[in-house]
PDB file of N, CA and C in Angstrom:
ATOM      1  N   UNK A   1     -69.103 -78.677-104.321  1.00  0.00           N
ATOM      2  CA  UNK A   1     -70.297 -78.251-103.652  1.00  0.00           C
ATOM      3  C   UNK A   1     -71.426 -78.027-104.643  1.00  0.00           C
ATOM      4  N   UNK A   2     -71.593 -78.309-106.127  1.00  0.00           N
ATOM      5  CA  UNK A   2     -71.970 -78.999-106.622  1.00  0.00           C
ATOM      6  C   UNK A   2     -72.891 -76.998-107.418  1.00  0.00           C
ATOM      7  N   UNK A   3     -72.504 -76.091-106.744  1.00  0.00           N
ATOM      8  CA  UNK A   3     -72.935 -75.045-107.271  1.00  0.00           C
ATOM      9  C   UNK A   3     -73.975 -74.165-106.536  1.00  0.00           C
ATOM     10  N   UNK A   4     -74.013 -75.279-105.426  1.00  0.00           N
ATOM     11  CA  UNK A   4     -75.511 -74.369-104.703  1.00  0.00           C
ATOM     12  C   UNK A   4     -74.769 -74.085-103.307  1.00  0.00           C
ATOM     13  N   UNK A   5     -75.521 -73.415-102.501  1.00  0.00           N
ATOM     14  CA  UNK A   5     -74.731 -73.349-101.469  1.00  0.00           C
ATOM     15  C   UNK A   5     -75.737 -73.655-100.131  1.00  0.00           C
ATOM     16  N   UNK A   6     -75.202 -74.453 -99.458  1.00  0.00           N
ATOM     17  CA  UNK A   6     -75.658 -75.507 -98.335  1.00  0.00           C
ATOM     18  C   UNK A   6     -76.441 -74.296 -97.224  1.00  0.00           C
ATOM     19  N   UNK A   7     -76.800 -74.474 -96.311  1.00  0.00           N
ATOM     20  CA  UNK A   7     -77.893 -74.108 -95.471  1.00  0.00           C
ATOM     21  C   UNK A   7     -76.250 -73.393 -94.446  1.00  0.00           C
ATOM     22  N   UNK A   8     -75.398 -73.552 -94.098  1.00  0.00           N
ATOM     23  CA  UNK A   8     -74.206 -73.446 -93.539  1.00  0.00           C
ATOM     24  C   UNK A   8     -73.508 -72.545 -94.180  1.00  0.00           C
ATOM     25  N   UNK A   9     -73.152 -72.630 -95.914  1.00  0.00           N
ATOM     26  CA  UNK A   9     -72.994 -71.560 -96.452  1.00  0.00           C
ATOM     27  C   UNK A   9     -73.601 -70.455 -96.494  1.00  0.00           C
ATOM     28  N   UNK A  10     -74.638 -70.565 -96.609  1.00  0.00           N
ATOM     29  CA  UNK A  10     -75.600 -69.019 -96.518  1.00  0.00           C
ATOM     30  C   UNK A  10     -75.882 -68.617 -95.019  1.00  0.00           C
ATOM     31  N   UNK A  11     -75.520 -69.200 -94.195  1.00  0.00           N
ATOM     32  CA  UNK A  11     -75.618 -68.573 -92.777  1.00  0.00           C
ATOM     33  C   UNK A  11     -73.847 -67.959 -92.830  1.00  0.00           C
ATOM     34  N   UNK A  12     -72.989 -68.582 -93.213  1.00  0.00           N
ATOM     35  CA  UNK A  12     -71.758 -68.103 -93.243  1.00  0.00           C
ATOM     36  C   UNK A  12     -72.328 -66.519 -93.945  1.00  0.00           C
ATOM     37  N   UNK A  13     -72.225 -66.388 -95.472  1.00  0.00           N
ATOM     38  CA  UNK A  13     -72.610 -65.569 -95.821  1.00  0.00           C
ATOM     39  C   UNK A  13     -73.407 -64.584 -95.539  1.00  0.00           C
ATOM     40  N   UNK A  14     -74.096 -64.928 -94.601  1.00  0.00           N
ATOM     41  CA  UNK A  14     -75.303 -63.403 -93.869  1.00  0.00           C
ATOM     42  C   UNK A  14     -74.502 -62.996 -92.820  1.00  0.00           C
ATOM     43  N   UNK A  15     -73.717 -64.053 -92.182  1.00  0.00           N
ATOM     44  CA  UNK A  15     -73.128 -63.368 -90.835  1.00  0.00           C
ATOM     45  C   UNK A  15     -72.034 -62.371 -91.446  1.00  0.00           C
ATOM     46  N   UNK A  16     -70.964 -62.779 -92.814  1.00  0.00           N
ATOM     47  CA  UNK A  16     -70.387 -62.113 -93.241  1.00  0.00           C
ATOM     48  C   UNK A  16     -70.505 -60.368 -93.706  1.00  0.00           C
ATOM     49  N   UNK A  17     -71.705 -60.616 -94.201  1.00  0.00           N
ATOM     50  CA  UNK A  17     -72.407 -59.799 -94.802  1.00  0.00           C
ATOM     51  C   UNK A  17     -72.702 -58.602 -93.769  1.00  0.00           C
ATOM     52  N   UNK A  18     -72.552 -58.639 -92.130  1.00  0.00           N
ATOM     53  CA  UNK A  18     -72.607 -57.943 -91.164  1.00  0.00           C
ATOM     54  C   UNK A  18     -71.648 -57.358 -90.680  1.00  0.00           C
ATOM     55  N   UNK A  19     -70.109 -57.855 -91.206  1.00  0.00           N
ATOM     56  CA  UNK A  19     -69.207 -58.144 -90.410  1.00  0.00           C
ATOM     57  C   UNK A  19     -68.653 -56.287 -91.417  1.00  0.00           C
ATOM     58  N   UNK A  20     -68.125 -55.159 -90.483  1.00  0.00           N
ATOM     59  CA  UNK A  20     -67.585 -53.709 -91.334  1.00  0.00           C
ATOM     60  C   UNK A  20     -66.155 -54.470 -92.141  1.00  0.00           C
ATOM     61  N   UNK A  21     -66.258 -53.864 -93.058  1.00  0.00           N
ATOM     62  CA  UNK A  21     -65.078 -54.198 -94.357  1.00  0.00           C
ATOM     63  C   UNK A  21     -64.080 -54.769 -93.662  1.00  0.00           C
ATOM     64  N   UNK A  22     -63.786 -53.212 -92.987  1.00  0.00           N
ATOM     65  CA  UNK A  22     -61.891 -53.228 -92.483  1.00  0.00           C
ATOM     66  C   UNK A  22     -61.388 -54.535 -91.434  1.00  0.00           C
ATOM     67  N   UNK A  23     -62.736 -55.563 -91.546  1.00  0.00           N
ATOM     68  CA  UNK A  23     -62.337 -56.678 -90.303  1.00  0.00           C
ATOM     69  C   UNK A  23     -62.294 -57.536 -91.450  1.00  0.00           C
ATOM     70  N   UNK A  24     -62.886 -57.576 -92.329  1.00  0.00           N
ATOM     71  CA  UNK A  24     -62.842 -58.676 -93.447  1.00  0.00           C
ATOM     72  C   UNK A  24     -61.335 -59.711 -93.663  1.00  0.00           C
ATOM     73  N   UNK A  25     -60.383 -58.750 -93.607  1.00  0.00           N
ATOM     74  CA  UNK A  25     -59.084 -59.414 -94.024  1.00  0.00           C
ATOM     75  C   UNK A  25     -58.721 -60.179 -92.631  1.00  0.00           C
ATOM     76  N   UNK A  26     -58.969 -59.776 -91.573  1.00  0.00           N
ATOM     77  CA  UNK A  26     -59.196 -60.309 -90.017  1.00  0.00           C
ATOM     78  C   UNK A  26     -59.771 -61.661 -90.234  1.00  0.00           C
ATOM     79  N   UNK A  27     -61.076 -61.524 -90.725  1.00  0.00           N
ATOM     80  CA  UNK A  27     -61.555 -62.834 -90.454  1.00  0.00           C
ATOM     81  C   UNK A  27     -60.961 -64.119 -91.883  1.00  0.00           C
ATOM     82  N   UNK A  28     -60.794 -63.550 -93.004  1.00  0.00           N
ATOM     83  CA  UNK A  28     -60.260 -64.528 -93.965  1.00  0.00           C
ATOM     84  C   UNK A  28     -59.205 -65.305 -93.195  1.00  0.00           C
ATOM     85  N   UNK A  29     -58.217 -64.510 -92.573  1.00  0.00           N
ATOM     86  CA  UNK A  29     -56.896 -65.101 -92.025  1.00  0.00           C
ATOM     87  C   UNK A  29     -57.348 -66.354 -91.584  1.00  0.00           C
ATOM     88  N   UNK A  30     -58.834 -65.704 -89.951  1.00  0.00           N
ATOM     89  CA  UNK A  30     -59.001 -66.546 -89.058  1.00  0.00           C
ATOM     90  C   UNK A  30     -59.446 -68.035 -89.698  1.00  0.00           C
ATOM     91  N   UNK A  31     -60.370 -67.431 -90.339  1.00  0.00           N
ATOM     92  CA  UNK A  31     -60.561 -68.731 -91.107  1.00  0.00           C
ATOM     93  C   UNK A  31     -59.805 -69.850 -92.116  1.00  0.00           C
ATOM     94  N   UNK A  32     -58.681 -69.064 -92.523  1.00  0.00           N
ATOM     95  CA  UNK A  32     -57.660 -69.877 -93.483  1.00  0.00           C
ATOM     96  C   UNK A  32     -56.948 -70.726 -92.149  1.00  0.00           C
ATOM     97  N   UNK A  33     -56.665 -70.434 -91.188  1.00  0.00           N
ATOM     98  CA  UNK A  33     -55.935 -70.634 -89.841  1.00  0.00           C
ATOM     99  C   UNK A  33     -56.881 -72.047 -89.535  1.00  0.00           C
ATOM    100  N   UNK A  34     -58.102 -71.560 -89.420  1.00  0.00           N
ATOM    101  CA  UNK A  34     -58.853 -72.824 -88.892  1.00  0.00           C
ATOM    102  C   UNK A  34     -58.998 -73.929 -89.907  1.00  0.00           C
ATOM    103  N   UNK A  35     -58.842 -74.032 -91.417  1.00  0.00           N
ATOM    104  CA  UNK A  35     -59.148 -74.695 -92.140  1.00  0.00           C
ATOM    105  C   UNK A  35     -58.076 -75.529 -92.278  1.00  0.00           C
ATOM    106  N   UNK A  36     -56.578 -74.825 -91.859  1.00  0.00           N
ATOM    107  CA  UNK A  36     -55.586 -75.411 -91.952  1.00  0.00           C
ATOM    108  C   UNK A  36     -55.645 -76.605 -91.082  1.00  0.00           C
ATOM    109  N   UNK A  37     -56.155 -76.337 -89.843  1.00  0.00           N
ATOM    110  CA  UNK A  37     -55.639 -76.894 -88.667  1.00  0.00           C
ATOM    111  C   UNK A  37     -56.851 -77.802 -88.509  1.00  0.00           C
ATOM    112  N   UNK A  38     -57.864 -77.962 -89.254  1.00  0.00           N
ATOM    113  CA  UNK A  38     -58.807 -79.312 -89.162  1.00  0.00           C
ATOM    114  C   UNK A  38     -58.538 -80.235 -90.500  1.00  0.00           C
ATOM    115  N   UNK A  39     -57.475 -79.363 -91.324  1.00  0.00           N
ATOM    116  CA  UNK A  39     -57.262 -80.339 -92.710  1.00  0.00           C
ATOM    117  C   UNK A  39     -56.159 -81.263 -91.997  1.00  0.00           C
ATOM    118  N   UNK A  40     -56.477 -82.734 -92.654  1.00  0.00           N
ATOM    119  CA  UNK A  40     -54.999 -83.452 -92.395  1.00  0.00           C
ATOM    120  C   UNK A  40     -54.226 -83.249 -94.008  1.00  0.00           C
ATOM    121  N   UNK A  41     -52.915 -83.371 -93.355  1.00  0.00           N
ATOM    122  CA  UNK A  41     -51.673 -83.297 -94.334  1.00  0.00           C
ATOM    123  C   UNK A  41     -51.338 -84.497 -94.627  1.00  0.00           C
ATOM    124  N   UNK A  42     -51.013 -84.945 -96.064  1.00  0.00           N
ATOM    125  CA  UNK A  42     -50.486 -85.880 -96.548  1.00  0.00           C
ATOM    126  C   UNK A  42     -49.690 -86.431 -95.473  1.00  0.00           C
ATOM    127  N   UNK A  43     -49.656 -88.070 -95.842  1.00  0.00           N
ATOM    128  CA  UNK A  43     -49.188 -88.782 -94.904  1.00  0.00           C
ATOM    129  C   UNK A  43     -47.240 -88.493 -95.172  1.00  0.00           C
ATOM    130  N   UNK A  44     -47.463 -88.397 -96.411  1.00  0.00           N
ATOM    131  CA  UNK A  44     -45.699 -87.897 -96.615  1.00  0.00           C
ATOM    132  C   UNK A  44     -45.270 -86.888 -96.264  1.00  0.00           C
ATOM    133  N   UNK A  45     -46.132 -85.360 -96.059  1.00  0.00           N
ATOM    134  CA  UNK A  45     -45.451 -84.529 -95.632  1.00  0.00           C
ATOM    135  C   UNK A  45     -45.686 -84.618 -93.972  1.00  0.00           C
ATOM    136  N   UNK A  46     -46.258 -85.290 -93.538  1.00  0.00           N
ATOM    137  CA  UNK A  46     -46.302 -85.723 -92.160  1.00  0.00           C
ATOM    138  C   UNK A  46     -44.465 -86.218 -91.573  1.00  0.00           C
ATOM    139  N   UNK A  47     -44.693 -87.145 -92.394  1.00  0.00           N
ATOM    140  CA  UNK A  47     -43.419 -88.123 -92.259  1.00  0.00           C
ATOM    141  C   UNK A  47     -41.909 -87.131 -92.255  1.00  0.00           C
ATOM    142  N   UNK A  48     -41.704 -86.489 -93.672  1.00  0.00           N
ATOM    143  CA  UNK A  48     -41.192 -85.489 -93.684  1.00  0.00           C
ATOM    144  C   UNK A  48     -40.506 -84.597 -92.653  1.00  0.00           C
ATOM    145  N   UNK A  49     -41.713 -84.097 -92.258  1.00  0.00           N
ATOM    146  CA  UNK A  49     -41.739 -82.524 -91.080  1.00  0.00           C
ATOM    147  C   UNK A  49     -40.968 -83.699 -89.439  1.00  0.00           C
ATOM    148  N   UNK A  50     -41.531 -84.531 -89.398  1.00  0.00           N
ATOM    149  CA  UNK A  50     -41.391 -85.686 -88.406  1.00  0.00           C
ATOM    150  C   UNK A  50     -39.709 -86.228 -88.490  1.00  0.00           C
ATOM    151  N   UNK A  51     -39.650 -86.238 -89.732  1.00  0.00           N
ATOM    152  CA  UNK A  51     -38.045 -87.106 -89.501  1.00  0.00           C
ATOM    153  C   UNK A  51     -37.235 -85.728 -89.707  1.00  0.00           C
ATOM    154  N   UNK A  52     -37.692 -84.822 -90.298  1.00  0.00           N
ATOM    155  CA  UNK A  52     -36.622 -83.103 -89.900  1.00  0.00           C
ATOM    156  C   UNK A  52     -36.683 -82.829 -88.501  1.00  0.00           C
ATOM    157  N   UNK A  53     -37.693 -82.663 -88.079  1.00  0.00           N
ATOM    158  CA  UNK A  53     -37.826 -82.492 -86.511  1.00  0.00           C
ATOM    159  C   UNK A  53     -36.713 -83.616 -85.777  1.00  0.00           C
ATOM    160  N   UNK A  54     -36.658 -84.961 -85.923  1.00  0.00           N
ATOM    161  CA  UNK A  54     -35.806 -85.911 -85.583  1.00  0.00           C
ATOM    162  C   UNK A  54     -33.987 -86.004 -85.587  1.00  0.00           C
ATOM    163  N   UNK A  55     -33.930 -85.460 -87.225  1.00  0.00           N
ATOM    164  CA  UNK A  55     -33.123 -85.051 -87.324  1.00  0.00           C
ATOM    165  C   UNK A  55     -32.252 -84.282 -86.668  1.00  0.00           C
ATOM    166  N   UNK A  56     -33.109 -82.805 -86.518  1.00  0.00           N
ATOM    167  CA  UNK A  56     -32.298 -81.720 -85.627  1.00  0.00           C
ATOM    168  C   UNK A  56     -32.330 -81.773 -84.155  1.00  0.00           C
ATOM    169  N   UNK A  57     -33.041 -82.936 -83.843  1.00  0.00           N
ATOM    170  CA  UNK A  57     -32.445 -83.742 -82.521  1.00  0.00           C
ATOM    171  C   UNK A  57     -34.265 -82.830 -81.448  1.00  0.00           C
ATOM    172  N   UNK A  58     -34.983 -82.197 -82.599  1.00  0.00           N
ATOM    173  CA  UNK A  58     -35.956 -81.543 -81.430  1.00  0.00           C
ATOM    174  C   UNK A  58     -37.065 -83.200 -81.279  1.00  0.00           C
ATOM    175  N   UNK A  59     -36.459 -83.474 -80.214  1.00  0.00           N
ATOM    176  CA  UNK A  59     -37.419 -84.736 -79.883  1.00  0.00           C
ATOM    177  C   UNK A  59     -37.596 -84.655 -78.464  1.00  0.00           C
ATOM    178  N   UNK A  60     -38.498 -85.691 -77.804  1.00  0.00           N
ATOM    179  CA  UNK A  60     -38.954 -85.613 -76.154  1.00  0.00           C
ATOM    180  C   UNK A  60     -38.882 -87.197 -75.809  1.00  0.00           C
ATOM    181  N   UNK A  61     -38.325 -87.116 -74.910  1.00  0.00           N
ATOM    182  CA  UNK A  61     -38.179 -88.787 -74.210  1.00  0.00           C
ATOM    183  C   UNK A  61     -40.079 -89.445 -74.374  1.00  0.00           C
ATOM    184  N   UNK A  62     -39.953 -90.312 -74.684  1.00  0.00           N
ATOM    185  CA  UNK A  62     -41.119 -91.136 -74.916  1.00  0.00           C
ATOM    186  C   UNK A  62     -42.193 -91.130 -73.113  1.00  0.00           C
ATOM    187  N   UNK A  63     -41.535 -90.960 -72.092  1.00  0.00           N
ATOM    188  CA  UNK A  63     -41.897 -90.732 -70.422  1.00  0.00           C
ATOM    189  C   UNK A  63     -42.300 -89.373 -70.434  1.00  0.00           C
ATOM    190  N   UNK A  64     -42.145 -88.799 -71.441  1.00  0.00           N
ATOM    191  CA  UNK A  64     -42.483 -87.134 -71.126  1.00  0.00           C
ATOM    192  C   UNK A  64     -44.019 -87.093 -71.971  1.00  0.00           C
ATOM    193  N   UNK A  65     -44.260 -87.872 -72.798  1.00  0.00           N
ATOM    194  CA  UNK A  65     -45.333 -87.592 -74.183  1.00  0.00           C
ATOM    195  C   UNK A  65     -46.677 -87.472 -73.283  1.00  0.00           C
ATOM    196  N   UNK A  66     -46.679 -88.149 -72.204  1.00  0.00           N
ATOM    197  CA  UNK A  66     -48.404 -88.030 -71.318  1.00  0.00           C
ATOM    198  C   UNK A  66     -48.471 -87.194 -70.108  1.00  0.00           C
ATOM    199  N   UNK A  67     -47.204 -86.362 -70.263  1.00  0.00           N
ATOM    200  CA  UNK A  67     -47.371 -85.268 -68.809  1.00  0.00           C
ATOM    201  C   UNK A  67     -48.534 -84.291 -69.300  1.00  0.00           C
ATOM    202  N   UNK A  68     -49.097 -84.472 -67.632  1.00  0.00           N
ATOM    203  CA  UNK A  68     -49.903 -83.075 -68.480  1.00  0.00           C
ATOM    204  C   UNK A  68     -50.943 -83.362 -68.600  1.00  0.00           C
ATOM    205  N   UNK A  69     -51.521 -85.137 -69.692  1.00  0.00           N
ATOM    206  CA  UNK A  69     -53.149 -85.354 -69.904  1.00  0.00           C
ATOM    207  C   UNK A  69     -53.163 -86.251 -69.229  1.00  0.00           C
ATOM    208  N   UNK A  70     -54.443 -85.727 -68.156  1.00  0.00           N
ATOM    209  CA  UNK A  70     -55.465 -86.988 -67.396  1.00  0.00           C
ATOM    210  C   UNK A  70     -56.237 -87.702 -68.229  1.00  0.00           C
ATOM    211  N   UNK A  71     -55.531 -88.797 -68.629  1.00  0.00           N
ATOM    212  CA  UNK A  71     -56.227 -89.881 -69.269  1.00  0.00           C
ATOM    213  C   UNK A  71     -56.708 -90.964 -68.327  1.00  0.00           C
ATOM    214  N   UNK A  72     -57.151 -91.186 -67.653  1.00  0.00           N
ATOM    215  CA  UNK A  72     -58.154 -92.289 -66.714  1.00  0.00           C
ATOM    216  C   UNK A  72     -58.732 -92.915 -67.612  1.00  0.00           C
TER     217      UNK A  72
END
């Protein structure tokens, strides 16, 4: 980020800057939580987690994978 901090960072930072202490460790979590879950994971530990899951037999009939979403 090259040392400066983007127009996004410093709005992060002011809203922070509002937020009482004792929630602070609250929101790091939330945010480590969300960063996780928009990062993609190596294609190997993909594969990995995928053929353990396979392994221990937790799998779903291929007829079951679109219950549920209205895809039209």
């Amino acid at each position: 980020m090259g040392g400066k901090f983007s127009a996004y960072q410093e709005q992060f930072a002011n809203e922070i800057k509002q937020i009482p202490e004792e929630y602070l460790p609250n929101l790091v979590q939330i945010v480590r939580i969300f960063r996780e879950s928009v990062s993609l994971r190596p294609a190997e530990d993909s594969f990995r987690q995928g053929w353990k899951e396979a392994l221990a037999g937790e799998t779903r009939p291929v007829s079951e994978l679109w219950d549920g979403i209205d895809a039209d």
